[in-house]
PDB file of N, CA and C in Angstrom:
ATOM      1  N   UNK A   1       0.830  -1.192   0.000  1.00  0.00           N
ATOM      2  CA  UNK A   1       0.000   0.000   0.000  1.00  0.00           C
ATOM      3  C   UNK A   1       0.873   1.253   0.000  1.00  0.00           C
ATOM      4  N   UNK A   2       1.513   1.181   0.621  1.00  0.00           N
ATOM      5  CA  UNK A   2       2.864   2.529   0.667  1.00  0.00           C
ATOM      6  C   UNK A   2       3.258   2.572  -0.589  1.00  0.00           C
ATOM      7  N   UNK A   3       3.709   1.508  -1.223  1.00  0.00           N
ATOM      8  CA  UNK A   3       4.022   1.607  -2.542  1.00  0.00           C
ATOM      9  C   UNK A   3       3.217   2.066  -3.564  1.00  0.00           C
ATOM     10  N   UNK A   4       2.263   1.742  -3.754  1.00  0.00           N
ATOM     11  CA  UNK A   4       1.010   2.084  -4.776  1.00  0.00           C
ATOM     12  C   UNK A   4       1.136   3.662  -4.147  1.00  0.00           C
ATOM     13  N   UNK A   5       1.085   3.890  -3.172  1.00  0.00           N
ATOM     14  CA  UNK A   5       0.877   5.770  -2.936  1.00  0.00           C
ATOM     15  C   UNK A   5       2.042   6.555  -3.350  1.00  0.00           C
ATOM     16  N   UNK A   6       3.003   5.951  -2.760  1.00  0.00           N
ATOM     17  CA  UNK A   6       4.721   6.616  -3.518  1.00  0.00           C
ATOM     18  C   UNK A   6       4.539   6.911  -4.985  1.00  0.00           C
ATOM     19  N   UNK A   7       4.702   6.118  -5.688  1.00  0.00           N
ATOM     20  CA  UNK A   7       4.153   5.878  -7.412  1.00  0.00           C
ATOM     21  C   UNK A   7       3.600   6.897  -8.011  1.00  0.00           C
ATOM     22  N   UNK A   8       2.443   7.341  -6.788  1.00  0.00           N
ATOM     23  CA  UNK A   8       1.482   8.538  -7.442  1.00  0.00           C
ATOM     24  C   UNK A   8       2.110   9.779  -7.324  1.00  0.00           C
ATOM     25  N   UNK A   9       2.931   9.632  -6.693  1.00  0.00           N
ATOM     26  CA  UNK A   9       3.429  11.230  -5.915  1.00  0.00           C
ATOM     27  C   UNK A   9       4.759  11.213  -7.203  1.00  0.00           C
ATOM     28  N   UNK A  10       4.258  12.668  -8.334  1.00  0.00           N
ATOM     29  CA  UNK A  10       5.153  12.708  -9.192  1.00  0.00           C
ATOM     30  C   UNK A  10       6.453  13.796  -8.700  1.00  0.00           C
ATOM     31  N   UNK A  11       6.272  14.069  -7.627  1.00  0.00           N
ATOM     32  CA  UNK A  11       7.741  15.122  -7.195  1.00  0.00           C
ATOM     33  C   UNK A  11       8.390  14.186  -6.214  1.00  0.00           C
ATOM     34  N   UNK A  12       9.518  14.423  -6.215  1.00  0.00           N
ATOM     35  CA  UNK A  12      10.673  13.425  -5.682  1.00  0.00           C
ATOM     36  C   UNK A  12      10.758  13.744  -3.775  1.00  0.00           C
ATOM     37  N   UNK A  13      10.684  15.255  -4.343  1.00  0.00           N
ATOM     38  CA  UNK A  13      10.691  15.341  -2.576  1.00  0.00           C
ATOM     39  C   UNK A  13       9.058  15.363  -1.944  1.00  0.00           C
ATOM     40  N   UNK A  14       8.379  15.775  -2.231  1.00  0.00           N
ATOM     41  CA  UNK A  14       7.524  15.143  -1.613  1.00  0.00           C
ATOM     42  C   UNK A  14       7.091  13.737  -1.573  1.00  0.00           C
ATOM     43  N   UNK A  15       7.077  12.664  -2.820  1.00  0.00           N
ATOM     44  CA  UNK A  15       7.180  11.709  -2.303  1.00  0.00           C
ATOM     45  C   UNK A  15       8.639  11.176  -1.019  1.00  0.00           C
ATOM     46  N   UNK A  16       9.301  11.386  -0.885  1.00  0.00           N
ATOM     47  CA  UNK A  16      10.713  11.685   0.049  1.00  0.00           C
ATOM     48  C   UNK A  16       9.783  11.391   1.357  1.00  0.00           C
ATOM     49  N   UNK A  17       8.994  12.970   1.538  1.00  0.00           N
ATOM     50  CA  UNK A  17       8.209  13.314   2.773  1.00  0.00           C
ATOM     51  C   UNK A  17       7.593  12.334   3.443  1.00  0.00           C
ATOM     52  N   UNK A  18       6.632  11.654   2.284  1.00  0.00           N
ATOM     53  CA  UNK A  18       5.703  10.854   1.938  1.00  0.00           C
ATOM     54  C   UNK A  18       5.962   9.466   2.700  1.00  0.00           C
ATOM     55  N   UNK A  19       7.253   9.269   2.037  1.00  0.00           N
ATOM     56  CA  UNK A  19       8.019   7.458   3.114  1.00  0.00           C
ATOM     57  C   UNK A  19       8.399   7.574   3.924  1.00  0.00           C
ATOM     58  N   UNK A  20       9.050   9.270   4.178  1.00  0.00           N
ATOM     59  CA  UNK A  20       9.503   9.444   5.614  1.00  0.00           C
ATOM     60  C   UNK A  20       8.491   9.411   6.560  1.00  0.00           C
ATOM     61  N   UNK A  21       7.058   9.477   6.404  1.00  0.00           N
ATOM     62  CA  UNK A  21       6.048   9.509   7.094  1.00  0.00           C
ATOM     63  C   UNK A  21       5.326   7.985   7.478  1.00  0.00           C
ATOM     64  N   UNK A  22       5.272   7.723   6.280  1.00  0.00           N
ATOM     65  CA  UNK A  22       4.809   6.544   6.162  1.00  0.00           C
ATOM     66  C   UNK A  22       5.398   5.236   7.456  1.00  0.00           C
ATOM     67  N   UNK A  23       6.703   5.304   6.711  1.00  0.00           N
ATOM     68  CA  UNK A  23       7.807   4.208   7.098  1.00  0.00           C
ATOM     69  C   UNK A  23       8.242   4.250   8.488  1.00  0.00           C
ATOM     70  N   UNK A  24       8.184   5.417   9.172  1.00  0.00           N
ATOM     71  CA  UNK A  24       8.599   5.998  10.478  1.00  0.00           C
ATOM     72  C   UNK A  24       9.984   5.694  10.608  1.00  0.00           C
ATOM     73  N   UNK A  25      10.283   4.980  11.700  1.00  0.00           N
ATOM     74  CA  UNK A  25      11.896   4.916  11.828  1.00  0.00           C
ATOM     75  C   UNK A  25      12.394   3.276  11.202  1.00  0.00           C
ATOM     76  N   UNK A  26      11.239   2.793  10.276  1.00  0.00           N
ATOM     77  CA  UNK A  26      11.747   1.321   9.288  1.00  0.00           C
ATOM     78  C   UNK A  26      12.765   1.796   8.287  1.00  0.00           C
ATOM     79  N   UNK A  27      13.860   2.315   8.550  1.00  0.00           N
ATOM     80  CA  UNK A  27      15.064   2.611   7.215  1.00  0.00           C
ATOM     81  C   UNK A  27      14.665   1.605   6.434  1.00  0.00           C
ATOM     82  N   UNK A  28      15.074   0.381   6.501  1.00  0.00           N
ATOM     83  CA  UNK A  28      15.276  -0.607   5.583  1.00  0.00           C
ATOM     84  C   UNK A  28      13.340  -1.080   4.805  1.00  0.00           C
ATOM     85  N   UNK A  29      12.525  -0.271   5.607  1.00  0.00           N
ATOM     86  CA  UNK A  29      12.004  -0.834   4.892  1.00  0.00           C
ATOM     87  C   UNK A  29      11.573   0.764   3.354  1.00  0.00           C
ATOM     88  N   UNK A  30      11.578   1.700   4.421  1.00  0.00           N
ATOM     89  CA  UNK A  30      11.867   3.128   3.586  1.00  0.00           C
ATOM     90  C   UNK A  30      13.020   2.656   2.129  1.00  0.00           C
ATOM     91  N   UNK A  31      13.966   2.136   2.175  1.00  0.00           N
ATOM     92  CA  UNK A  31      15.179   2.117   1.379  1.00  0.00           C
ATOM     93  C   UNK A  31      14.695   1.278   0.336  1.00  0.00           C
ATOM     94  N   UNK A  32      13.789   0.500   0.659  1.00  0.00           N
ATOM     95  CA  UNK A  32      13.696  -1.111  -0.131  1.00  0.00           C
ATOM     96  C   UNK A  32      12.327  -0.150  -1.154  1.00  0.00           C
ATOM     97  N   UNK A  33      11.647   0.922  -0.156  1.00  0.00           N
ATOM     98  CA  UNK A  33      10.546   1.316  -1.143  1.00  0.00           C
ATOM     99  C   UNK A  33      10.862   2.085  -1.769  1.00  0.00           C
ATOM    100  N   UNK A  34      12.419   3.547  -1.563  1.00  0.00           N
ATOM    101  CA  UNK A  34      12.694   3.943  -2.202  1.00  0.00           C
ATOM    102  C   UNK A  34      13.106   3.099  -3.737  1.00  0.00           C
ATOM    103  N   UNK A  35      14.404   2.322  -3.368  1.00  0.00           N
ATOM    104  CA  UNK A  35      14.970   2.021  -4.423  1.00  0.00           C
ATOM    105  C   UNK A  35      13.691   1.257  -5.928  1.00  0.00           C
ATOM    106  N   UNK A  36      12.668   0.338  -5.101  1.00  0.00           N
ATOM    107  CA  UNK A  36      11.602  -0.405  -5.769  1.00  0.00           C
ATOM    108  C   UNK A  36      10.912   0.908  -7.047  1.00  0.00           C
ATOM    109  N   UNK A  37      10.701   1.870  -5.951  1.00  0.00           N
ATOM    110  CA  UNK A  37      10.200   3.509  -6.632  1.00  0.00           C
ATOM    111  C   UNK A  37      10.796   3.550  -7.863  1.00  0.00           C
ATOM    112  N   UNK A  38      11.935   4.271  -7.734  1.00  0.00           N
ATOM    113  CA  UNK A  38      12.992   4.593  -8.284  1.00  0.00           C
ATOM    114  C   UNK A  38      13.106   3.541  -9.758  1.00  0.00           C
ATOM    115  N   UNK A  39      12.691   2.213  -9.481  1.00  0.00           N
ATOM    116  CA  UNK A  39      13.462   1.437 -10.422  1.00  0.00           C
ATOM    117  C   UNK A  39      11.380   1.435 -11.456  1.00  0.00           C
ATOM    118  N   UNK A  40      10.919   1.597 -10.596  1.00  0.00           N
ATOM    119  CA  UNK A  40       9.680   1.465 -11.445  1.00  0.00           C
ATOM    120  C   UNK A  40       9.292   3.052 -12.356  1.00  0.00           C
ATOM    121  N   UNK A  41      10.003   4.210 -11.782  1.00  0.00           N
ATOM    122  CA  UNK A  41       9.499   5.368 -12.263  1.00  0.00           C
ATOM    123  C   UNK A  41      10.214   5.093 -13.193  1.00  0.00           C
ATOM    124  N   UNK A  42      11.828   5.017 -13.644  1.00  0.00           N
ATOM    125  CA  UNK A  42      12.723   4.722 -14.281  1.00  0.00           C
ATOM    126  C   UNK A  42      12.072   3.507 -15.741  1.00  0.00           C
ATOM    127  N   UNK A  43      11.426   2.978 -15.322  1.00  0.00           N
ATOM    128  CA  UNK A  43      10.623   1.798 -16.195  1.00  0.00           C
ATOM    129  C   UNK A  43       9.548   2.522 -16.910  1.00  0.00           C
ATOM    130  N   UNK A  44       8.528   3.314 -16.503  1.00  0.00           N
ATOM    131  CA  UNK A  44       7.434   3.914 -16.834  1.00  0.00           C
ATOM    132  C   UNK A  44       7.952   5.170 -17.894  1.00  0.00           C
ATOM    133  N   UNK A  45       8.701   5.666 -17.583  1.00  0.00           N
ATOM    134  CA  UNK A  45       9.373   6.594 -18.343  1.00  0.00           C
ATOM    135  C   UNK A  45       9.772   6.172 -19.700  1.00  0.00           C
ATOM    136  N   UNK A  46      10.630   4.815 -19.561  1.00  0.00           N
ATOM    137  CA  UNK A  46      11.245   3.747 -20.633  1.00  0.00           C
ATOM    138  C   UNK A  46       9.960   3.713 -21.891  1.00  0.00           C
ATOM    139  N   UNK A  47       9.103   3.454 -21.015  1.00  0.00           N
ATOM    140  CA  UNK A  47       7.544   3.017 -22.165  1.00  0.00           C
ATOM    141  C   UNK A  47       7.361   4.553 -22.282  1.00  0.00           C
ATOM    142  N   UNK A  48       7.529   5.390 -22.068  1.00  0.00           N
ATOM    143  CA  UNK A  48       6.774   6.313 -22.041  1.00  0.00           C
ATOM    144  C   UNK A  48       7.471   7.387 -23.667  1.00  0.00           C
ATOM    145  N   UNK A  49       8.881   6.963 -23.355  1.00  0.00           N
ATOM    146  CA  UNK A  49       9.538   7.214 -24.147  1.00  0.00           C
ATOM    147  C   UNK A  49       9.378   5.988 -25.793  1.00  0.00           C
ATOM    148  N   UNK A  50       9.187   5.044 -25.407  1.00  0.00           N
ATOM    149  CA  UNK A  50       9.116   4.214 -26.477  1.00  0.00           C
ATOM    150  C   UNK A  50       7.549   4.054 -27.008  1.00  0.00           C
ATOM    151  N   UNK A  51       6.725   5.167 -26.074  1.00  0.00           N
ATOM    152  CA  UNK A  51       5.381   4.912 -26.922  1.00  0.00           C
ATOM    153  C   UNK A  51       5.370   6.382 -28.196  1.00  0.00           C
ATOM    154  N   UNK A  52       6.045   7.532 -27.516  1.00  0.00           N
ATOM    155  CA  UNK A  52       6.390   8.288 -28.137  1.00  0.00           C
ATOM    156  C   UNK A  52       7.048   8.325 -29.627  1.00  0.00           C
ATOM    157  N   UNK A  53       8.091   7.570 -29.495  1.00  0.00           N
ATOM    158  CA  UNK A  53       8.771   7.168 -30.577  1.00  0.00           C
ATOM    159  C   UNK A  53       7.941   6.320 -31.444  1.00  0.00           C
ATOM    160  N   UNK A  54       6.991   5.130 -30.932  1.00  0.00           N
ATOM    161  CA  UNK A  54       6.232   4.572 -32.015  1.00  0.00           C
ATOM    162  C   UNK A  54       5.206   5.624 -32.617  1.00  0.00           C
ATOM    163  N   UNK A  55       4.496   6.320 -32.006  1.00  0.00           N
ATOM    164  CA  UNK A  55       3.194   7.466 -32.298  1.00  0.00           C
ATOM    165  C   UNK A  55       4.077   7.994 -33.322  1.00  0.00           C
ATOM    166  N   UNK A  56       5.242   8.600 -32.953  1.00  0.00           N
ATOM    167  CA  UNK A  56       5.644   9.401 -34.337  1.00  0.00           C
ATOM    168  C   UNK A  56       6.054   8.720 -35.173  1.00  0.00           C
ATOM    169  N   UNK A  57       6.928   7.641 -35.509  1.00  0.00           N
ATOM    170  CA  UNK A  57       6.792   6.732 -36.274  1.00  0.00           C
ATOM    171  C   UNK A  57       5.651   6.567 -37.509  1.00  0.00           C
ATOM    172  N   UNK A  58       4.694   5.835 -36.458  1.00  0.00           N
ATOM    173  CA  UNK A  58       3.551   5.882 -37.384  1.00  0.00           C
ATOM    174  C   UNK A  58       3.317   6.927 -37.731  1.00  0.00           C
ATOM    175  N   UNK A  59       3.148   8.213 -36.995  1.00  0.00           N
ATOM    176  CA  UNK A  59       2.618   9.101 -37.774  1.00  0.00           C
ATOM    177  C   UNK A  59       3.278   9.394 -39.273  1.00  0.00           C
ATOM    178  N   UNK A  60       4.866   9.403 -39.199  1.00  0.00           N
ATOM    179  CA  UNK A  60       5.752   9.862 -40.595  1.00  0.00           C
ATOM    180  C   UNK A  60       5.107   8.978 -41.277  1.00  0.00           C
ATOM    181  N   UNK A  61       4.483   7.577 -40.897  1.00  0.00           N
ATOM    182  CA  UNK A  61       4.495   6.489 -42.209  1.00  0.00           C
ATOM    183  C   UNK A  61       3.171   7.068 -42.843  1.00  0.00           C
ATOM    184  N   UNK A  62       1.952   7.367 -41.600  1.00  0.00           N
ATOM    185  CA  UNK A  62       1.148   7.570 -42.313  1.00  0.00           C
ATOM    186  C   UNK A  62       0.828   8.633 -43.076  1.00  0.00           C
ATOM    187  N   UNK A  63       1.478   9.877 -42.773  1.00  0.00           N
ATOM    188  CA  UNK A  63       2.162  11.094 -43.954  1.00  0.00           C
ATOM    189  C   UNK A  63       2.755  10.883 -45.363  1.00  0.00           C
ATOM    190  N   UNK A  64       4.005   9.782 -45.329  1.00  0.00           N
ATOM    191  CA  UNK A  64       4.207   9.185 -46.281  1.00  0.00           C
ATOM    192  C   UNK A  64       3.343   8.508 -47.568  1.00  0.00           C
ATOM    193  N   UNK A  65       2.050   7.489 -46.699  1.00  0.00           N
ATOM    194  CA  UNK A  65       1.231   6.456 -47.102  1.00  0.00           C
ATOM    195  C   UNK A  65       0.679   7.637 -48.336  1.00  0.00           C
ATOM    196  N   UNK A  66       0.155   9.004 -46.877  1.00  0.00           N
ATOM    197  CA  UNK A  66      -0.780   9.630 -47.471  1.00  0.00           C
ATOM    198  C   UNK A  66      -0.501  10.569 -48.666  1.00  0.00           C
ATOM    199  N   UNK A  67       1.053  10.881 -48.860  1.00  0.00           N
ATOM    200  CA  UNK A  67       1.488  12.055 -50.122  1.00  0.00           C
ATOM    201  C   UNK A  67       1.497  10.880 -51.451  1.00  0.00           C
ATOM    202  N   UNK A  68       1.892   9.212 -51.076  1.00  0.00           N
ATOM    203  CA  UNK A  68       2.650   8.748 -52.184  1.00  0.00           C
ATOM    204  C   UNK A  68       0.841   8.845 -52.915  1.00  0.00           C
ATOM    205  N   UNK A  69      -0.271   8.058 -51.886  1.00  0.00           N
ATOM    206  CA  UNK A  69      -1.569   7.340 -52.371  1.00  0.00           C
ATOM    207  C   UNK A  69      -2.252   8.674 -52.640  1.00  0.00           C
ATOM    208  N   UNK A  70      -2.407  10.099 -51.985  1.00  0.00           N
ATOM    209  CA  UNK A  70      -3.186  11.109 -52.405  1.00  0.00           C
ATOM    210  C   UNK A  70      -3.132  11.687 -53.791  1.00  0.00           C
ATOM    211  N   UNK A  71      -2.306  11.853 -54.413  1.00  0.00           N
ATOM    212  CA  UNK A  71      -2.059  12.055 -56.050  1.00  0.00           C
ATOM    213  C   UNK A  71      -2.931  11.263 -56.272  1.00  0.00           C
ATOM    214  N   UNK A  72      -3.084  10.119 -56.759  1.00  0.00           N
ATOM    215  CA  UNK A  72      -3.860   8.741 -57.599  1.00  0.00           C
ATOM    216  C   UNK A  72      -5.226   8.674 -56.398  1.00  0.00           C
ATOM    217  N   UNK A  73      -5.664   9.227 -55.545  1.00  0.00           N
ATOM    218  CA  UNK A  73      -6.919   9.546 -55.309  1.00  0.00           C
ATOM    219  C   UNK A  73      -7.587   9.859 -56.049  1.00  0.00           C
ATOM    220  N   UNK A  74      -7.033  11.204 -56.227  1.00  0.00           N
ATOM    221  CA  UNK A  74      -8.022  11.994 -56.662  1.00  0.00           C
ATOM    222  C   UNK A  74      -7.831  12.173 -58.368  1.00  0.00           C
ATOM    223  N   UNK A  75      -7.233  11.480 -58.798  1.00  0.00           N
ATOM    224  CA  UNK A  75      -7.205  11.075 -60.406  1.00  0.00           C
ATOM    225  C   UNK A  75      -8.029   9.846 -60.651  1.00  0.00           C
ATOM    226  N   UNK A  76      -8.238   8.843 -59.794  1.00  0.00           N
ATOM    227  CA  UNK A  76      -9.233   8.080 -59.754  1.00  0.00           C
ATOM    228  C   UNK A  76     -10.686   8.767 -59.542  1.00  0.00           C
ATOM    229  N   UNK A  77     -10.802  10.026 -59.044  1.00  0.00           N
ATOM    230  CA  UNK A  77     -12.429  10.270 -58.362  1.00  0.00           C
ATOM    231  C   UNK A  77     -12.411  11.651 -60.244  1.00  0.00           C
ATOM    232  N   UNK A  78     -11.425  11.495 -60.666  1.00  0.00           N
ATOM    233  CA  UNK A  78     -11.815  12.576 -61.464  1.00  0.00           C
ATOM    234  C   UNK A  78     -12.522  11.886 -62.963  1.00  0.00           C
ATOM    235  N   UNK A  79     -12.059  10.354 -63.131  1.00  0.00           N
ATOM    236  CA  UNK A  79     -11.897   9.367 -63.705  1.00  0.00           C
ATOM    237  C   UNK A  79     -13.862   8.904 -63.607  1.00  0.00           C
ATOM    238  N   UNK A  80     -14.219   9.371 -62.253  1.00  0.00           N
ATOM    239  CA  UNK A  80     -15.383   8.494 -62.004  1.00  0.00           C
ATOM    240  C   UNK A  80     -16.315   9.782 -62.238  1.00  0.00           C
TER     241      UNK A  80
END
């Protein structure tokens, strides 16, 4: 449960506050939730960054799709 609340807290020092409160005088167990934190924000970011990179991706392709196929659109609709 400490964990799921840390997670949410997107500023570093207040989540900080947050375990220092939580955890009271458990260092080790404070340390084990920092580092767990730390390695999951570090992860979320990872995707966060690699969903980015796919969105634009696709987007160039579908820019591409759309300059090579839009010419011969509309020579087909002029056709009909």
């Amino acid at each position: 449960m400490i964990f799921s609340e840390a997670i949410e807290i997107g500023d570093a020092s207040q989540r900080a506050a947050f375990l220092a409160r939580a955890c009271g005088n458990d260092a080790g167990l404070r340390l084990e939730i920092e580092r767990f934190t730390e390695h999951q924000i570090a992860h979320l970011q990872l995707l966060i960054c690699e969903k980015e990179r796919f969105a634009s991706a696709l987007l160039c392709s579908r820019e591409r799709i759309s300059q090579h196929y839009q010419p011969r659109m509309k020579q087909a609709k002029r056709r009909d």
